[in-house]
N, C-alpha and C. Protein backbone atom coordinates (compact mmCIF):
# COMPACT_ATOMS: atom_id res chain seq x y z
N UNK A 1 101.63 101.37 16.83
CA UNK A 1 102.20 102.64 16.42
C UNK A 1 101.08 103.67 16.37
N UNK A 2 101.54 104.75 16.59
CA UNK A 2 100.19 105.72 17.04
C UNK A 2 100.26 106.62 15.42
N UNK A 3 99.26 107.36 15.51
CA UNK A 3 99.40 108.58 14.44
C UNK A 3 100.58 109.04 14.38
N UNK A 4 100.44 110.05 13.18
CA UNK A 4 101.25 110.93 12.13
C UNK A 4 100.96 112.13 11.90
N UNK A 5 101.29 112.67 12.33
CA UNK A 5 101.01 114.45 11.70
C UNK A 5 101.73 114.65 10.76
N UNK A 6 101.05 114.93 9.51
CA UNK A 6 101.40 115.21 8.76
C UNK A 6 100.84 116.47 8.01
N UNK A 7 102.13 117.77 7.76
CA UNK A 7 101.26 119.37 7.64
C UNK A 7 100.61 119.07 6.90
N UNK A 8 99.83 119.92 6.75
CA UNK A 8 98.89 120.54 6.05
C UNK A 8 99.05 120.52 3.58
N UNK A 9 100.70 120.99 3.94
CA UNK A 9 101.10 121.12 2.31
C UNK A 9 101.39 119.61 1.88
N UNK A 10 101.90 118.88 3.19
CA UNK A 10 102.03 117.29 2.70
C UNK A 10 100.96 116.87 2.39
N UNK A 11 100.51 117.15 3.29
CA UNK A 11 98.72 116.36 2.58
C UNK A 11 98.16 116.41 1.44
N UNK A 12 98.20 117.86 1.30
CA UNK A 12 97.58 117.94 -0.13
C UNK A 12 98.29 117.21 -0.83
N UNK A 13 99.42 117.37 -1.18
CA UNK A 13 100.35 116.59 -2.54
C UNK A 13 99.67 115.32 -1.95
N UNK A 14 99.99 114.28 -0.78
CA UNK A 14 99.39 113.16 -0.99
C UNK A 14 97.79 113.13 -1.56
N UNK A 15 96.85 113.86 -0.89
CA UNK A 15 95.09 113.86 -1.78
C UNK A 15 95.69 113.74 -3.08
N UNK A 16 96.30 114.60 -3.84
CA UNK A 16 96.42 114.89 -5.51
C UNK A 16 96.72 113.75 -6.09
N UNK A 17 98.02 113.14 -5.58
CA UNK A 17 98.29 111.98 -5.68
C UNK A 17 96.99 110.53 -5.49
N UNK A 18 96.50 110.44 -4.71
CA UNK A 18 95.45 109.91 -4.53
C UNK A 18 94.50 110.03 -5.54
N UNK A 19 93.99 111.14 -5.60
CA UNK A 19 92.86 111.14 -6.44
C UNK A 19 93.29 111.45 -8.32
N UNK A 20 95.12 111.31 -8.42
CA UNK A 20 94.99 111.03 -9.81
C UNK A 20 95.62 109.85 -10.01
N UNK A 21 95.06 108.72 -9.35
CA UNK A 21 95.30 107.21 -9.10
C UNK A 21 96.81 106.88 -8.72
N UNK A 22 97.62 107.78 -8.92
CA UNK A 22 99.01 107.04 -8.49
C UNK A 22 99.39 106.35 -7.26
N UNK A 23 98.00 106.43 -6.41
CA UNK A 23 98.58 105.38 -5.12
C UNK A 23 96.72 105.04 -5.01
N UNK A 24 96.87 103.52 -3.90
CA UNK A 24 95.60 103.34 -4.12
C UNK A 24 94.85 104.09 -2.67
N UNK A 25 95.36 104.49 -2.12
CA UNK A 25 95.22 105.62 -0.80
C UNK A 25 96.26 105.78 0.04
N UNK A 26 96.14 107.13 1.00
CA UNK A 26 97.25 107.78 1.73
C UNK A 26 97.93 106.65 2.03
N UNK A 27 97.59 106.12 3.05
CA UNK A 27 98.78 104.70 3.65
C UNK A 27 99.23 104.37 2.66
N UNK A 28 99.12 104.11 1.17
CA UNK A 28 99.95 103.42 0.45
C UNK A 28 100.98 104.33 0.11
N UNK A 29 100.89 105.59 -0.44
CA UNK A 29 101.17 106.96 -0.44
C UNK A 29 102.25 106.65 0.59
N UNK A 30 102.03 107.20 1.58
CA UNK A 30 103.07 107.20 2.28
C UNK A 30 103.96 106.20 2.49
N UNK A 31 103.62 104.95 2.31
CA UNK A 31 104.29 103.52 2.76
C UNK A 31 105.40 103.99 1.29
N UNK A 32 104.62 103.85 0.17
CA UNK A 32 106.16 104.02 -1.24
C UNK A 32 106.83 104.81 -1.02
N UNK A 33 106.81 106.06 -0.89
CA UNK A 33 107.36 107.17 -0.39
C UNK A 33 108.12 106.97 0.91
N UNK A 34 108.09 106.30 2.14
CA UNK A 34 109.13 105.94 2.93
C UNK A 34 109.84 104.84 2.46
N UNK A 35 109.43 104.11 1.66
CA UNK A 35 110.64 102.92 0.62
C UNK A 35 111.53 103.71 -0.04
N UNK A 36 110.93 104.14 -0.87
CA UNK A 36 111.81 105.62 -1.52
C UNK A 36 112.84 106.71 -0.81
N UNK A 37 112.32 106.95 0.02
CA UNK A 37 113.58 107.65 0.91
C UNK A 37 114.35 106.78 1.90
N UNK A 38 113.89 105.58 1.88
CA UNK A 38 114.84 104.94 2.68
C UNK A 38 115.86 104.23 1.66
N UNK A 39 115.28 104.04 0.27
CA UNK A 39 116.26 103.07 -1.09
C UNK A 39 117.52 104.32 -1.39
N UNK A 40 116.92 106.07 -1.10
CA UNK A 40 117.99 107.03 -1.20
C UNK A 40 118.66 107.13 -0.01
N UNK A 41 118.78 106.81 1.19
CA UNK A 41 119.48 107.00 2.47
C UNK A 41 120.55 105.59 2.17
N UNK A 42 119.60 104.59 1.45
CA UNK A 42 120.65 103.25 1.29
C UNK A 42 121.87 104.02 0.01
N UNK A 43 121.12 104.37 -0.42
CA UNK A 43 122.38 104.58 -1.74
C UNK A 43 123.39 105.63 -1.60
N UNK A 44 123.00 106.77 -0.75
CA UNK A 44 123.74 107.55 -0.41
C UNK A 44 125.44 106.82 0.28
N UNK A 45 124.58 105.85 1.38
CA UNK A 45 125.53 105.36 2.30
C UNK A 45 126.32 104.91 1.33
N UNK A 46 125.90 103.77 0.61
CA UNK A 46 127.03 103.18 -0.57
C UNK A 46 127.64 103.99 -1.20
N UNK A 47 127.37 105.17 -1.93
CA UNK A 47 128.00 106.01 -2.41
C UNK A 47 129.48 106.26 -1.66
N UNK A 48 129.02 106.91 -0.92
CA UNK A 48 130.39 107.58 0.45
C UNK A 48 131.14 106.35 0.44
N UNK A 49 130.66 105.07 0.55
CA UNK A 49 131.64 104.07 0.79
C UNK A 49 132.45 103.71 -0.34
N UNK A 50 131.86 103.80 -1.43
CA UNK A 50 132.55 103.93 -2.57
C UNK A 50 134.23 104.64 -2.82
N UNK A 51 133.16 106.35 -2.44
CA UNK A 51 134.21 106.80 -2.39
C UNK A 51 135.22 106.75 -1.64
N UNK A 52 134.87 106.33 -0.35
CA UNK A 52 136.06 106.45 0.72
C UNK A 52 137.14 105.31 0.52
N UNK A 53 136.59 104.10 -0.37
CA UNK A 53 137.44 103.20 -1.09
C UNK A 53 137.73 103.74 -1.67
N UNK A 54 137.74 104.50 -2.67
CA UNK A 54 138.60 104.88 -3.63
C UNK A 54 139.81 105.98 -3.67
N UNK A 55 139.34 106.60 -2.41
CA UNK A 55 140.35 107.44 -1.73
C UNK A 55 141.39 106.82 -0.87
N UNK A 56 140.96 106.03 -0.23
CA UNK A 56 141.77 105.11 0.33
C UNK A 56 143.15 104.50 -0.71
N UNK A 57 142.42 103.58 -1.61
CA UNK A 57 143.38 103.08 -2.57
C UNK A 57 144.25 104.17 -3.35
N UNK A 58 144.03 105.28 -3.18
CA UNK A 58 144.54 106.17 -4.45
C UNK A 58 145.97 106.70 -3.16
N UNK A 59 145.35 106.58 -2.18
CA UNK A 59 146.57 108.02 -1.13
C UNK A 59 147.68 107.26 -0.20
């Protein structure tokens, strides 16, 4: 897998992050942070499915 561009304003928030220990460097940084938006793309989906069961059963 090749590089990442990542702007300029992302970066910084990741450095800040970095250097006030919440990750142990960028790659990790970024690795939680794509878990994280991928655990909200999972839950979203369930959501909708939820609902579309429940619309279903109701109509």
């Amino acid at each position: 897998m090749g590089a990442v561009h990542i702007p300029d304003q992302l970066q910084q928030i990741i450095d800040r992050q970095v250097a006030a220990g919440r990750a142990l460097s960028e790659a990790a940084y970024v690795t939680e942070a794509l878990r994280a938006y991928a655990d909200h793309i999972d839950a979203q989906v369930e959501i909708a499915a939820i609902a579309d069961r429940a619309a279903s059963s109701t109509g």
